[in-house]
N, C-alpha and C. Protein backbone atom coordinates (compact mmCIF):
# COMPACT_ATOMS: atom_id res chain seq x y z
N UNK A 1 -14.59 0.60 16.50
CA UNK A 1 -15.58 1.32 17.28
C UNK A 1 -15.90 0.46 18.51
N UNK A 2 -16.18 1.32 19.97
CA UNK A 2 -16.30 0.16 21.17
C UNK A 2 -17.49 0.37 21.06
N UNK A 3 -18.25 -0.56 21.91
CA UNK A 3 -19.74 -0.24 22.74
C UNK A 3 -19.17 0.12 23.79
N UNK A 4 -20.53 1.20 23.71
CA UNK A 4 -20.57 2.14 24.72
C UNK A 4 -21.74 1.31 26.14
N UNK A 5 -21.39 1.62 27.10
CA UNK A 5 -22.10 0.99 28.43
C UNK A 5 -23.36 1.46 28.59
N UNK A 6 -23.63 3.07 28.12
CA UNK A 6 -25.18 3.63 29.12
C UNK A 6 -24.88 5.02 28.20
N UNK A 7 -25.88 4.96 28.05
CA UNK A 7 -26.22 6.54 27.16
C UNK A 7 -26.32 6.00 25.11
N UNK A 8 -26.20 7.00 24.70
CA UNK A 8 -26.17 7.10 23.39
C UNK A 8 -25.45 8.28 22.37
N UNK A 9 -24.61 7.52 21.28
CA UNK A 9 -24.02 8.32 20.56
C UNK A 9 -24.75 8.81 19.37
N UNK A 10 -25.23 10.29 19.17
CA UNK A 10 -25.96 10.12 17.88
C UNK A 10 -25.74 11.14 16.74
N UNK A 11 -25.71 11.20 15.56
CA UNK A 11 -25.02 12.08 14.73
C UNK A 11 -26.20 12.73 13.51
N UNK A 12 -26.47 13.32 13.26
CA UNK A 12 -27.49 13.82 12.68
C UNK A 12 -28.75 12.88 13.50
N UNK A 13 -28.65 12.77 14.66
CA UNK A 13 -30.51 12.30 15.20
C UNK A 13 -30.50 10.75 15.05
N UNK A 14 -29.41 10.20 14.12
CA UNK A 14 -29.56 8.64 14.32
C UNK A 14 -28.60 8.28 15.43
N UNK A 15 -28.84 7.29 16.47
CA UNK A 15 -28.16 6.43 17.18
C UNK A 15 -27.45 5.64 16.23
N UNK A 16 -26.57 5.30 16.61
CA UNK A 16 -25.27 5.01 16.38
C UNK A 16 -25.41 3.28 16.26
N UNK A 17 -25.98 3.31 17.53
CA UNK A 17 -26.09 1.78 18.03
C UNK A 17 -27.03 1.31 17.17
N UNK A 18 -27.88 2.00 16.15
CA UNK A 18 -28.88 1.24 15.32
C UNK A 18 -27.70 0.96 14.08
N UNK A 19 -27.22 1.48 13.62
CA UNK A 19 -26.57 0.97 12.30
C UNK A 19 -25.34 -0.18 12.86
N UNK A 20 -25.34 -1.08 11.83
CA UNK A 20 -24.66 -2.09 10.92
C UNK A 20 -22.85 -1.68 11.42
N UNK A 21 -22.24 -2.83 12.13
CA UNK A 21 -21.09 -1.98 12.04
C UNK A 21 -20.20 -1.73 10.70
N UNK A 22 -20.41 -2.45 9.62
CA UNK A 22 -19.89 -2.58 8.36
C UNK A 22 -20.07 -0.74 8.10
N UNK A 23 -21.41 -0.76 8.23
CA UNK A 23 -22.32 0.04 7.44
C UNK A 23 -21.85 1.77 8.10
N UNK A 24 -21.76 1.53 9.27
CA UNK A 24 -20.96 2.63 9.84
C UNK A 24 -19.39 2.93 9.27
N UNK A 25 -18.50 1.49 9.26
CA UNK A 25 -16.92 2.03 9.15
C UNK A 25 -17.08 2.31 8.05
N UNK A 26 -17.86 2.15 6.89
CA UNK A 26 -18.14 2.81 5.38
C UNK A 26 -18.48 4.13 5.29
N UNK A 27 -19.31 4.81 6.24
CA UNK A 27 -19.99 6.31 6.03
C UNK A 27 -18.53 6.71 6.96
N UNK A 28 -17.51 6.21 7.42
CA UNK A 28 -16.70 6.89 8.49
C UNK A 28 -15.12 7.15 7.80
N UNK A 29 -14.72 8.24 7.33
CA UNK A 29 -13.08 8.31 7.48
C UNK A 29 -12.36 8.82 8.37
N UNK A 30 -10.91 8.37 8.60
CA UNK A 30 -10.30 8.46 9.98
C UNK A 30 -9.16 9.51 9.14
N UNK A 31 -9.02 10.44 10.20
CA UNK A 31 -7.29 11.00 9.65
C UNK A 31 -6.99 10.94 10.82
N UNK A 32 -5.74 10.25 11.34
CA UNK A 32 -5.17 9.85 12.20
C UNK A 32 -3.96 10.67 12.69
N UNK A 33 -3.33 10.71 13.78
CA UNK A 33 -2.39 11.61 14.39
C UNK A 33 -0.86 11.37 13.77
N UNK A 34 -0.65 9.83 13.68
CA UNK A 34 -0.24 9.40 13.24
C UNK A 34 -0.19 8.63 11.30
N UNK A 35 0.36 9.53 10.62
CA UNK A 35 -0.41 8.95 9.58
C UNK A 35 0.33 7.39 9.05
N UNK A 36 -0.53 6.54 8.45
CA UNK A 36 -0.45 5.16 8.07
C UNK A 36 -0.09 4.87 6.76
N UNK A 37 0.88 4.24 6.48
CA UNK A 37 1.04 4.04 5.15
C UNK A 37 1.20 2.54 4.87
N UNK A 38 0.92 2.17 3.66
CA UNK A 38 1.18 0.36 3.64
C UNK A 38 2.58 0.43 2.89
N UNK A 39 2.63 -0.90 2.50
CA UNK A 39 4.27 -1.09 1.54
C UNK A 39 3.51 -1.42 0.29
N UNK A 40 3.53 -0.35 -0.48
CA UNK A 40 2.91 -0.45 -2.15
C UNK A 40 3.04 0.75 -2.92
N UNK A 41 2.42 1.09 -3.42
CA UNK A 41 2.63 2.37 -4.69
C UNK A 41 1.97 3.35 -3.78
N UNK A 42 2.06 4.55 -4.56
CA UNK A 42 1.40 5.31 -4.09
C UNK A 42 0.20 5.85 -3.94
N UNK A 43 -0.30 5.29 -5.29
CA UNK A 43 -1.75 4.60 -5.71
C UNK A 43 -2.36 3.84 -4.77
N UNK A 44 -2.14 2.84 -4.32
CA UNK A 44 -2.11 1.71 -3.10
C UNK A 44 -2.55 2.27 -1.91
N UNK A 45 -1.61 3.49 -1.75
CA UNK A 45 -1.98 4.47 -0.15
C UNK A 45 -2.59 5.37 -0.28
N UNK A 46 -2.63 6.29 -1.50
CA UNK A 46 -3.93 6.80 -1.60
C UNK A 46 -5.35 6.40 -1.60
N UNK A 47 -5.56 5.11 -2.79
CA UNK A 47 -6.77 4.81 -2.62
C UNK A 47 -6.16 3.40 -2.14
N UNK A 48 -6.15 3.04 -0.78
CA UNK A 48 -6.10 1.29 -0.60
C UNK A 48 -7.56 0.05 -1.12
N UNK A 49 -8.54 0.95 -0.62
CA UNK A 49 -9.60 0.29 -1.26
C UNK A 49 -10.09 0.38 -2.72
N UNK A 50 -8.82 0.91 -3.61
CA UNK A 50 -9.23 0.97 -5.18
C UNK A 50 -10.90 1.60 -5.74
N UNK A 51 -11.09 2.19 -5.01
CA UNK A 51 -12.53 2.68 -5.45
C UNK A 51 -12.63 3.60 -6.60
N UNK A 52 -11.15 4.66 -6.96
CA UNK A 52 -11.16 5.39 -8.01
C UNK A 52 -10.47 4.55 -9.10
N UNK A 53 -11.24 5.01 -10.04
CA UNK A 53 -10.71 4.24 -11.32
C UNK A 53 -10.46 5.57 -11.94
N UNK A 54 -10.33 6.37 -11.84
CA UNK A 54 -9.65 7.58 -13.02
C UNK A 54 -8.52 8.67 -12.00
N UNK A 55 -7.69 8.14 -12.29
CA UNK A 55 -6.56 8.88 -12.19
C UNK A 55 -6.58 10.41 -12.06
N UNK A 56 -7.16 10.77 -12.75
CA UNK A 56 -7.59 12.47 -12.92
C UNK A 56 -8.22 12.67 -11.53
N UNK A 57 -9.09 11.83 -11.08
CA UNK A 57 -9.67 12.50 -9.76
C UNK A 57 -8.24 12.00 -8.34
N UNK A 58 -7.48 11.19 -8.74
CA UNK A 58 -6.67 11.06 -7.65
C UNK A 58 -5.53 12.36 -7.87
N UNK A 59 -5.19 12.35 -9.39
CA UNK A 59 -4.21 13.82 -9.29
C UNK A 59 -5.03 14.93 -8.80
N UNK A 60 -6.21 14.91 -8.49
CA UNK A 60 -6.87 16.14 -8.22
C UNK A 60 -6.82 16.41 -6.85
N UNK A 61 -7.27 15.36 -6.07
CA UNK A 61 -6.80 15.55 -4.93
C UNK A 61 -5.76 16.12 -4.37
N UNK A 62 -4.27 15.04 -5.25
CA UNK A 62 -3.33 15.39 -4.60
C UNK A 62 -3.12 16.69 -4.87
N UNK A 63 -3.49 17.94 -6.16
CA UNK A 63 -3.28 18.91 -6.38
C UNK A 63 -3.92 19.80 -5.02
N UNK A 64 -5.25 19.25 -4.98
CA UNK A 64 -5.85 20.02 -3.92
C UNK A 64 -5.24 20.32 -2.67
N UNK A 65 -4.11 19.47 -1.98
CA UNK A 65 -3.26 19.30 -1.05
C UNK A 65 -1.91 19.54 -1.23
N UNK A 66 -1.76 20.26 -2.68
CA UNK A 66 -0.21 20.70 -2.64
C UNK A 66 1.05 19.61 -2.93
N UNK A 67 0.26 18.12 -3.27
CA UNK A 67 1.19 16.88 -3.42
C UNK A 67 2.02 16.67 -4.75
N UNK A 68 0.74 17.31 -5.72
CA UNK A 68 0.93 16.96 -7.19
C UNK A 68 2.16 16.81 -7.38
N UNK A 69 2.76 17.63 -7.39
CA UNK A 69 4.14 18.25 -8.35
C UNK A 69 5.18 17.02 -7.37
N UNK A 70 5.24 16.66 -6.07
CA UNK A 70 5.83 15.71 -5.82
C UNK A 70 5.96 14.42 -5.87
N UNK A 71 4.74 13.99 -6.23
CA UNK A 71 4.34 12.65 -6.88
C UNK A 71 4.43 12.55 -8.01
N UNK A 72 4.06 13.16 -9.02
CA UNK A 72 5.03 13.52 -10.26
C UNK A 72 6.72 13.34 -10.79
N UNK A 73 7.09 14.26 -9.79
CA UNK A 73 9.05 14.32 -9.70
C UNK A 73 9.15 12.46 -9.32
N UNK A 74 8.70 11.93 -8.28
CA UNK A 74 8.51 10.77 -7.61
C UNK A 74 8.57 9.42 -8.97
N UNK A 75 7.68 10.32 -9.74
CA UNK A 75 7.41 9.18 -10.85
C UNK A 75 6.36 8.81 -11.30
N UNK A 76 5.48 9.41 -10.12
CA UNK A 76 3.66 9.31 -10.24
C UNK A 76 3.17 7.88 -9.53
N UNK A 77 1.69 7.29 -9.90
CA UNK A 77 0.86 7.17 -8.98
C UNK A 77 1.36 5.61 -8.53
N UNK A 78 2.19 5.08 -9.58
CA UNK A 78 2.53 3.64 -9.46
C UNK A 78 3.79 3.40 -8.77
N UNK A 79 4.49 4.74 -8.76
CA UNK A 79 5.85 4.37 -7.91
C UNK A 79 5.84 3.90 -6.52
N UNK A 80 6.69 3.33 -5.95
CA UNK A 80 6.60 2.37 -4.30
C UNK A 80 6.16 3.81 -3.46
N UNK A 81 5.59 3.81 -2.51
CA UNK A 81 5.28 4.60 -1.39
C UNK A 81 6.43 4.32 -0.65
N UNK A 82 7.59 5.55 -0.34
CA UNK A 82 8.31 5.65 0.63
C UNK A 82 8.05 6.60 1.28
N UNK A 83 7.29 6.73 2.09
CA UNK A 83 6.63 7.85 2.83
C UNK A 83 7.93 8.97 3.62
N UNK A 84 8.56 8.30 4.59
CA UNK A 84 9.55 8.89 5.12
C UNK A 84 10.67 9.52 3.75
N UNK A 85 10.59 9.00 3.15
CA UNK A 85 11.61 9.53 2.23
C UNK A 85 10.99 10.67 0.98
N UNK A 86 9.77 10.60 0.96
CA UNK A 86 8.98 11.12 0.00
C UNK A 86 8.57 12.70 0.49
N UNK A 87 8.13 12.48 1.59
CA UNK A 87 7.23 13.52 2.66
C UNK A 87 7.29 14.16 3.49
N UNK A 88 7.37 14.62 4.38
CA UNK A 88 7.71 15.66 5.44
C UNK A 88 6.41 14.91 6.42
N UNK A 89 6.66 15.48 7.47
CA UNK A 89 5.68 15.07 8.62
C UNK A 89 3.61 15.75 8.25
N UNK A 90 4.20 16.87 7.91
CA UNK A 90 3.02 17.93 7.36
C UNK A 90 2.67 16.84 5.88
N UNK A 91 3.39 17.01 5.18
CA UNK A 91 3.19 16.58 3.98
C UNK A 91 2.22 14.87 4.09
N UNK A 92 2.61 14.02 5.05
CA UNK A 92 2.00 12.91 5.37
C UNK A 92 0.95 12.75 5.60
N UNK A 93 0.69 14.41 6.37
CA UNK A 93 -1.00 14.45 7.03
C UNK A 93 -1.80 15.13 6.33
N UNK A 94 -1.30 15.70 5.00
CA UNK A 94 -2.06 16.34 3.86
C UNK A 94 -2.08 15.23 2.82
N UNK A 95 -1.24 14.19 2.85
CA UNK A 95 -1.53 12.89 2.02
C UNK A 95 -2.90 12.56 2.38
N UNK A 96 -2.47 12.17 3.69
CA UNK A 96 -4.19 11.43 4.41
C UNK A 96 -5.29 12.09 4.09
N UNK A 97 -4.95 13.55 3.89
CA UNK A 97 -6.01 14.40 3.57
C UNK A 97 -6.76 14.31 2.13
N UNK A 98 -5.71 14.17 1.43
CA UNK A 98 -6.30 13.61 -0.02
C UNK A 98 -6.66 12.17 0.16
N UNK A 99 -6.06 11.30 0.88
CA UNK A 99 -6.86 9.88 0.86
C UNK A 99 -8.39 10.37 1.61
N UNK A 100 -8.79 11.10 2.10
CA UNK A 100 -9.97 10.94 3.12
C UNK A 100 -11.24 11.65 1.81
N UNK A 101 -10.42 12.38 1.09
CA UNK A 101 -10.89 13.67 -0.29
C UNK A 101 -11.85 12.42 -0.82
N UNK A 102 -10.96 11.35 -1.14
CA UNK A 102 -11.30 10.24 -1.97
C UNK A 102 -12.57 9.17 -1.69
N UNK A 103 -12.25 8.94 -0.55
CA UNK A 103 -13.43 8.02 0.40
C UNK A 103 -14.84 8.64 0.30
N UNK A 104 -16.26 7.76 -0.17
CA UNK A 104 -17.11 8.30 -0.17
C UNK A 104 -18.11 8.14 0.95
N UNK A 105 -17.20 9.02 1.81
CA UNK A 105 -18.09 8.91 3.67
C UNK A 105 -19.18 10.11 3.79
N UNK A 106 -19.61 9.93 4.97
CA UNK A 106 -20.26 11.50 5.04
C UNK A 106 -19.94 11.90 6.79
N UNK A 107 -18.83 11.23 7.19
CA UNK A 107 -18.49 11.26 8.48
C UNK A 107 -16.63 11.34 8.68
N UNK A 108 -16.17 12.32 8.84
CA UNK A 108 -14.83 12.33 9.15
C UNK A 108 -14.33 12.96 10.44
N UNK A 109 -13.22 11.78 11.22
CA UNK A 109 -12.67 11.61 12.32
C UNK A 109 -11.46 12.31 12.08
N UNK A 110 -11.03 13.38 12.42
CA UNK A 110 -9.47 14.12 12.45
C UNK A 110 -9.55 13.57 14.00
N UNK A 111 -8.28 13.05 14.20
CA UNK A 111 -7.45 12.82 15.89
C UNK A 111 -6.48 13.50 15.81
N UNK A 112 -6.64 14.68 16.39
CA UNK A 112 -5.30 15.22 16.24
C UNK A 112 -4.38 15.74 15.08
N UNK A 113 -4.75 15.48 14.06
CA UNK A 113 -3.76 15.60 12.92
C UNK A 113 -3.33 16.43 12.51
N UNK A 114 -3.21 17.78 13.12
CA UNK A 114 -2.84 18.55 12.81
C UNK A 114 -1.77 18.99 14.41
N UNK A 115 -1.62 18.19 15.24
CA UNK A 115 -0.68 18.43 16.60
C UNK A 115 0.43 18.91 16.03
N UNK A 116 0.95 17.31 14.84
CA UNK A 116 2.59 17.68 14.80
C UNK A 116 3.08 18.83 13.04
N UNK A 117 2.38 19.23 13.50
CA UNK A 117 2.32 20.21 12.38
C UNK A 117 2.37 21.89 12.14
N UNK A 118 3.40 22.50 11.21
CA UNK A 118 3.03 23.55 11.53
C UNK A 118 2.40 24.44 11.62
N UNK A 119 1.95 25.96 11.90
CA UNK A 119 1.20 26.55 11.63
C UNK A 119 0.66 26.89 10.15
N UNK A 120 1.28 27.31 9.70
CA UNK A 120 0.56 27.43 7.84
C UNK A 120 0.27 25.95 7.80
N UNK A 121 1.11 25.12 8.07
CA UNK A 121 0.47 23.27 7.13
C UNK A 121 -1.11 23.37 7.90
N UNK A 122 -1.02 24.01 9.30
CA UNK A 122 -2.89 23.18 9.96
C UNK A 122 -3.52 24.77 9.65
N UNK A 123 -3.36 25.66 8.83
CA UNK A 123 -4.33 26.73 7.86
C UNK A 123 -5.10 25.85 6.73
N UNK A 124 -3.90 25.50 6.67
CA UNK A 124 -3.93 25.39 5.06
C UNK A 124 -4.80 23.74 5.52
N UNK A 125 -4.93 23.08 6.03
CA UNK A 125 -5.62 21.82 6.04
C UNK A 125 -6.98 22.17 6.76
N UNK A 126 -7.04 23.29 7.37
CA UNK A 126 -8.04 23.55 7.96
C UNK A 126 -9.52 24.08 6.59
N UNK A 127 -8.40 24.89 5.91
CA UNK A 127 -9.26 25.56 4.49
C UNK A 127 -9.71 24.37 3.96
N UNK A 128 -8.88 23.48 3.99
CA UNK A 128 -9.49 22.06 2.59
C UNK A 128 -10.68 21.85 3.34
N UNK A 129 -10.36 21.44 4.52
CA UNK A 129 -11.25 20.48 4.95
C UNK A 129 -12.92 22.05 5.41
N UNK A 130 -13.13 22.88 5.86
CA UNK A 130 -13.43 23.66 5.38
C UNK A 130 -14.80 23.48 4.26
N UNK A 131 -13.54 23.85 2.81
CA UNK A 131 -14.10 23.88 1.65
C UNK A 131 -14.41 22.26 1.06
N UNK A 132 -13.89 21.55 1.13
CA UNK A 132 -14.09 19.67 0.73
C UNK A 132 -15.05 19.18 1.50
N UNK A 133 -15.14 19.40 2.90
CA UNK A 133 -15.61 18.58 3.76
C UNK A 133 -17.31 19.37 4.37
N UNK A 134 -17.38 20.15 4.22
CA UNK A 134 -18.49 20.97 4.32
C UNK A 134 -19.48 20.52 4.66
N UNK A 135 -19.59 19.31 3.36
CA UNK A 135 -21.32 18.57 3.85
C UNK A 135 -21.20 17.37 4.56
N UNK A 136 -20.21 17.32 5.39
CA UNK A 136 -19.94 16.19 6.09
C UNK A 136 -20.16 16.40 7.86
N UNK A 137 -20.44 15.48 8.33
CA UNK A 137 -20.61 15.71 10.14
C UNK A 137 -18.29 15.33 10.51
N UNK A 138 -17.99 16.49 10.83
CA UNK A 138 -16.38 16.71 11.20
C UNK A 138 -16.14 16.69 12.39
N UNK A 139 -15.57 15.14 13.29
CA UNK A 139 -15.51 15.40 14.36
C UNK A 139 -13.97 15.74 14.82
N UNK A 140 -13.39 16.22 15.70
CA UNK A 140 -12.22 16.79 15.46
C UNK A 140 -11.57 16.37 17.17
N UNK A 141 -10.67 15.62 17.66
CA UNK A 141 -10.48 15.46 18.63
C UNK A 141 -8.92 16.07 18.06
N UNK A 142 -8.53 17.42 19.50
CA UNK A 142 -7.71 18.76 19.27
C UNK A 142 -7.54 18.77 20.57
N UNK A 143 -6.17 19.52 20.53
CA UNK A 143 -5.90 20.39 22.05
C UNK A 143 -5.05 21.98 21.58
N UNK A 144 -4.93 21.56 20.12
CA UNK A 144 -4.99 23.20 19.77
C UNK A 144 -6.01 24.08 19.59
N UNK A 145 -6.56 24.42 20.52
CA UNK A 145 -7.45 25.05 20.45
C UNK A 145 -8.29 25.53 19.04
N UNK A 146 -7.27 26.41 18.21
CA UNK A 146 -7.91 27.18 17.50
C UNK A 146 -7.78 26.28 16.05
N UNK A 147 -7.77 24.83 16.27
CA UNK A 147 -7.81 23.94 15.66
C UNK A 147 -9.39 23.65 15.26
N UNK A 148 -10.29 23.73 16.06
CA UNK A 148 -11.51 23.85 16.42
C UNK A 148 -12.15 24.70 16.87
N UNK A 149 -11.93 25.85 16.68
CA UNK A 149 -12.51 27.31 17.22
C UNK A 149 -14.05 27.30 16.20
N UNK A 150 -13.61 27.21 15.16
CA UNK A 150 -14.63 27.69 14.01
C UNK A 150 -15.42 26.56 13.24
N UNK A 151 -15.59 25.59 14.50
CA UNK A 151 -16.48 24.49 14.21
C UNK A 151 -17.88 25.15 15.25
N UNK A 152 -19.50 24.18 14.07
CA UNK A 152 -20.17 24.61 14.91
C UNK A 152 -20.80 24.42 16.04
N UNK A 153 -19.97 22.97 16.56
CA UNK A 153 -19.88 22.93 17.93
C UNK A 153 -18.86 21.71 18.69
N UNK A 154 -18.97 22.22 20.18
CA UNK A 154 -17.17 22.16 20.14
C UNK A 154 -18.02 21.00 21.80
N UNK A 155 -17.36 20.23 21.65
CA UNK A 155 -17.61 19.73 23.36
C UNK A 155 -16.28 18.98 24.14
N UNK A 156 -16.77 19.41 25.03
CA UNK A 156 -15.66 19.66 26.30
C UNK A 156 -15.65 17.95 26.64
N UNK A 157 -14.44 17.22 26.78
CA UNK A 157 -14.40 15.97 27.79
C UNK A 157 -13.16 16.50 29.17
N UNK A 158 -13.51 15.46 29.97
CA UNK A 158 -13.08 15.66 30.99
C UNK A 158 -12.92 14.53 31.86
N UNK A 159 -11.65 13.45 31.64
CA UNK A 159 -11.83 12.39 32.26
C UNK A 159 -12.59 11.22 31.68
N UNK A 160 -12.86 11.41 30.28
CA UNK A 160 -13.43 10.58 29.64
C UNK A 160 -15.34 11.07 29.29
N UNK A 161 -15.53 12.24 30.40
CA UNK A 161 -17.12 11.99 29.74
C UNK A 161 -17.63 13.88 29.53
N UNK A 162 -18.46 13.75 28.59
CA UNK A 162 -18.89 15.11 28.59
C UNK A 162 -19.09 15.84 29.37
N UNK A 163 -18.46 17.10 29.40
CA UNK A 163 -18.84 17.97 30.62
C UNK A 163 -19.71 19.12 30.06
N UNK A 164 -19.73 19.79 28.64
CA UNK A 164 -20.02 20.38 27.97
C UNK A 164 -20.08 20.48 26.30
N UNK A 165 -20.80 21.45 26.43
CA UNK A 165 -21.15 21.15 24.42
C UNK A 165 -21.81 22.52 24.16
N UNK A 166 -21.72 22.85 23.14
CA UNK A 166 -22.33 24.38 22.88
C UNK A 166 -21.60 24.91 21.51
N UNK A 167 -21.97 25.72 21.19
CA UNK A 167 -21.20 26.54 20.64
C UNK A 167 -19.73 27.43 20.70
N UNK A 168 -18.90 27.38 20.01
CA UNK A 168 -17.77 28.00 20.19
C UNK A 168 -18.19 29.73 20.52
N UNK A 169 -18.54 30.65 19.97
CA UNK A 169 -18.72 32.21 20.65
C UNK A 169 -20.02 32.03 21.88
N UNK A 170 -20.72 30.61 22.32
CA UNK A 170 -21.22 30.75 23.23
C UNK A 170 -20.42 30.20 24.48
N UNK A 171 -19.55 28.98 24.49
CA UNK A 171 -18.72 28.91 24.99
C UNK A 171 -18.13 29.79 25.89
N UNK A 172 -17.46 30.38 24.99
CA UNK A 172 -16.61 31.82 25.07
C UNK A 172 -17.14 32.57 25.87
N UNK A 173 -18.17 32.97 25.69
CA UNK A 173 -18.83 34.42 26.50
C UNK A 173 -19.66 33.63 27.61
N UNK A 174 -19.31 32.63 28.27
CA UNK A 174 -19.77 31.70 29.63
C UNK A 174 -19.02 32.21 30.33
N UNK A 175 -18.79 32.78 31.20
CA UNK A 175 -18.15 33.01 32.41
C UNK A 175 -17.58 31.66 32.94
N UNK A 176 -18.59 30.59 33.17
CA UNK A 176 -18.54 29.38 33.64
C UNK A 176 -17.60 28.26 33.05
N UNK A 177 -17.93 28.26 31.44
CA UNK A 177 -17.17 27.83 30.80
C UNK A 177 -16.20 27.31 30.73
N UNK A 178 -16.03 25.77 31.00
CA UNK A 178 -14.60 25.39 30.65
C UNK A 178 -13.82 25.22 29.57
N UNK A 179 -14.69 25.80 28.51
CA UNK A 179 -13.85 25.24 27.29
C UNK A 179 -13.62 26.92 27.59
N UNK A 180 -14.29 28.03 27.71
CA UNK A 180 -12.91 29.19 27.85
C UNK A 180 -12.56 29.17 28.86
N UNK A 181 -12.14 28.23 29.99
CA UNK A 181 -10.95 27.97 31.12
C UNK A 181 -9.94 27.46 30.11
N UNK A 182 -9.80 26.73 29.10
CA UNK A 182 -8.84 26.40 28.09
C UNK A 182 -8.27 27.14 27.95
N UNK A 183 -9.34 28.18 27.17
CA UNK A 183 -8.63 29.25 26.24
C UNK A 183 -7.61 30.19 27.22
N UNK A 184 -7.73 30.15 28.62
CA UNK A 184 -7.20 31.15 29.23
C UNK A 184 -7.66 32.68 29.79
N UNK A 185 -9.04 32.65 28.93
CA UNK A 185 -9.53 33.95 28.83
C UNK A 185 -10.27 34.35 30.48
């Protein structure tokens, strides 16, 4: 996380700049554009920080994301993580998705993660996160649009700094609107 120069970042009403940075990267999970894997089991890359101790909630995840049955064939939770050889590009970023399932944050960062992906894989990750992620603050940095359509609020950068923020169907019906100069409309 950088410091910021002038202004303030704040997420449910707290500044940002008051909490602990420990205390922040703990309430925070990242799903990345790129997804990350270490050299260990698969156990290892699911939970790297070992926080689950029952197995049942890590097969659950991965069920929740469509993994099960391949980590299974694989050998299950102790076999080496060969990601490229294991996974598909989609399949990598629905891994992360069950690693993020796992983490007990109340703040999740999607960058993109759904760019290199196809259409049913970013439905279908859109529903989890959706239905899993619900009571969480979801920030979503997208240029697929309808990646973020049905969040309840969407803000515009431009060169690095806010230009706008609002609602997605208020957005929309702005004439002015640059986030519907995006859309084309």
């Amino acid at each position: 996380m950088l410091e910021i120069n002038n202004g303030s970042v704040t997420i449910d009403g707290v500044d940002l700049s008051t909490i602990p940075r420990k205390v922040l990267r703990n309430c925070l999970t990242v799903i990345p554009q790129e997804p990350i894997f270490l050299k260990g089991t698969i156990r290892e890359n699911i939970d790297p920080l070992n926080l689950e101790e029952n197995d049942s909630v890590i097969e659950e995840a991965l069920i929740r994301v469509g993994l099960w049955s391949i980590v299974a064939d694989a050998g299950g939770l102790d076999m080496p993580m060969e990601a490229e050889d294991l996974l598909s590009h989609g399949q990598r970023q629905l891994f992360c998705l069950a690693r993020a399932m796992l983490r007990p944050s109340t703040i999740l960062l999607i960058d993109e993660a759904t760019a290199s992906v196809d259409l049913q894989t970013e439905r279908f990750m859109q529903k989890i996160i959706s239905d899993h992620f619900n009571d969480y603050t979801v920030i979503a940095v997208a240029h697929r649009l309808e990646t973020i359509r049905h969040f309840d609020g969407i803000a515009v950068l431009e060169n690095g700094r806010f230009v706008e923020f609002g609602e997605p169907d208020a957005l929309l019906a702005d004439e002015g609107s640059k986030f519907k100069a995006l859309w084309g409309l």
